[in-house]
Protein backbone atom coordinates (compact mmCIF):
# COMPACT_ATOMS: atom_id res chain seq x y z
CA UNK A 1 108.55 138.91 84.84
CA UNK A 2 104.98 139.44 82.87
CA UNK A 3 104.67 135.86 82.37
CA UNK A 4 101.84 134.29 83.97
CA UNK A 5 102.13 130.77 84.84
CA UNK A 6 97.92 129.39 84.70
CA UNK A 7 97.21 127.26 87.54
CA UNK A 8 95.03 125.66 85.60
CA UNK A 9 96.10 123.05 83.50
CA UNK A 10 94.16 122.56 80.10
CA UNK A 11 95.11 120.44 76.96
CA UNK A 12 94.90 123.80 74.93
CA UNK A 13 95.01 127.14 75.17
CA UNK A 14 93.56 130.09 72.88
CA UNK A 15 96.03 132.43 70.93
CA UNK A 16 94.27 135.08 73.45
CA UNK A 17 95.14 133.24 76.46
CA UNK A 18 98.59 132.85 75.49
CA UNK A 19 98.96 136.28 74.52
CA UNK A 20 97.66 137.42 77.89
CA UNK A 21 100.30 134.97 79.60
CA UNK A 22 102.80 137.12 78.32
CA UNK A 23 101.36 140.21 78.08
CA UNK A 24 102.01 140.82 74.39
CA UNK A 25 99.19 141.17 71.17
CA UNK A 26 97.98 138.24 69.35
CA UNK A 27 99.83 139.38 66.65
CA UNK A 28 103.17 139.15 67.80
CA UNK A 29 102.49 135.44 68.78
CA UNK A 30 101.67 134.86 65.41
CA UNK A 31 104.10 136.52 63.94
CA UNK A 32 106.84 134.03 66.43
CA UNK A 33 104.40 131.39 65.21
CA UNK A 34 105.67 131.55 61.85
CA UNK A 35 109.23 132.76 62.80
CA UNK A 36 110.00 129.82 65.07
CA UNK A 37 109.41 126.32 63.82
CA UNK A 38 109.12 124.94 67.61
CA UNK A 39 105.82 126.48 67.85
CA UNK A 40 103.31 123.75 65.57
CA UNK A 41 99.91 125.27 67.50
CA UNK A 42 96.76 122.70 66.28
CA UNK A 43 93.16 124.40 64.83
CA UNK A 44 89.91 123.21 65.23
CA UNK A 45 87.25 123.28 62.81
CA UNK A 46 86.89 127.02 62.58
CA UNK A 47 90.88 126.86 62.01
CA UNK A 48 91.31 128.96 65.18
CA UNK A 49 94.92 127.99 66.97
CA UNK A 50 94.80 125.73 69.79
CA UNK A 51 98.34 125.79 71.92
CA UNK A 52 99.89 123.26 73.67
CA UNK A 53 101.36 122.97 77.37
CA UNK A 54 104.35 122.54 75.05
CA UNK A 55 103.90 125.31 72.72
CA UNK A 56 103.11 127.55 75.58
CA UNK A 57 106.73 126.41 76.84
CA UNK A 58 108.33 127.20 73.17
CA UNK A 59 106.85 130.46 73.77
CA UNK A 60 108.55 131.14 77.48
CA UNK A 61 111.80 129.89 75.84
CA UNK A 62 111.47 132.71 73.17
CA UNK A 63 109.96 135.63 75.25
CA UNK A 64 113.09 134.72 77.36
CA UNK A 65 115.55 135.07 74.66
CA UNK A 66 113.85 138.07 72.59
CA UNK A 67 112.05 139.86 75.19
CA UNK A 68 114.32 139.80 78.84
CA UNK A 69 117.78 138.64 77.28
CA UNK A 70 117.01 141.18 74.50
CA UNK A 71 118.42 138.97 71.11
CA UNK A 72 117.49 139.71 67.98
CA UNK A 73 115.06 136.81 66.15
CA UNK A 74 118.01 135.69 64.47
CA UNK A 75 120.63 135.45 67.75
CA UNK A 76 117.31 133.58 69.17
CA UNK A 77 116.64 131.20 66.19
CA UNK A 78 120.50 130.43 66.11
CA UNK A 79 120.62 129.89 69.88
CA UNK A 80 118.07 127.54 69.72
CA UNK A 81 119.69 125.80 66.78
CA UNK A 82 122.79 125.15 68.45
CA UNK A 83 121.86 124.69 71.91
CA UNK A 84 118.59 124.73 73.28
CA UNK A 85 119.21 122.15 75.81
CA UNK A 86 121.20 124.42 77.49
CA UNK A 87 118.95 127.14 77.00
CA UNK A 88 116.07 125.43 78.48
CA UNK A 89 118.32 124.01 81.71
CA UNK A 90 119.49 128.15 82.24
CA UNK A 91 115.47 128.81 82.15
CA UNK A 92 114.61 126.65 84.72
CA UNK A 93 117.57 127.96 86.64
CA UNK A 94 115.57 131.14 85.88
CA UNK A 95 112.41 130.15 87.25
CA UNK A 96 113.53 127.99 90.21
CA UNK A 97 115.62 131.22 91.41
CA UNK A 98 112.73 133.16 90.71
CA UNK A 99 110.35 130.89 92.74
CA UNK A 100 113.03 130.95 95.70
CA UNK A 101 112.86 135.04 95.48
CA UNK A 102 109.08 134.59 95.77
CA UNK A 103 108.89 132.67 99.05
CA UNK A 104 111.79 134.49 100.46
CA UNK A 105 109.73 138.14 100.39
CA UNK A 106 106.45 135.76 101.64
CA UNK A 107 108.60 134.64 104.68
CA UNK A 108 109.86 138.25 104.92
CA UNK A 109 106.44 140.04 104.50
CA UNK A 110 104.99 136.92 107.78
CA UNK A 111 108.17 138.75 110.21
């Protein structure tokens, strides 16, 4: 999975940093910026887009739907719509079983 989790944690992030979480260009968040109304970045002064914890979130919830589940913008939009509770409990299901995997090769690599 390309996402990248930052150990970090700030109160914002760059458009650049999130795009690097993910591995995708600037442009494509932008373009899910405008496509997806969960994503409401902030700007500073210069009007550049400052992310949220949250937003950054938003944007695992739609890289997981477009990106590894492979649904159009519109099955994604509608999904969310109708059920993103459920959607967000089956991605933390996703990441806890990914987290397990994890430690499991660790313990695997120490025998």
């Amino acid at each position: 999975m390309p996402y990248k989790e930052q150990k970090i944690e700030k109160l914002f992030y760059s458009i650049g940093e999130v795009a690097e979480m993910f591995g995708v260009n600037t442009s494509l968040i932008r373009y899910w910026e405008r496509e997806f109304d969960i994503i409401k970045p902030q700007r500073n002064k210069k009007g550049n887009r400052l992310f949220t914890k949250k937003d950054v979130e938003n944007f695992y919830i739609i890289y997981n739907l477009v990106k590894e589940r492979k649904m159009t913008l519109d099955g994604a939009k509608k999904k969310l719509k109708e059920n993103k509770e459920d959607t967000i409990n089956n991605i933390e299901v996703l990441r806890s079983l990914e987290s397990i995997k994890q430690m499991l090769i660790e313990v695997k690599e120490q025998l």
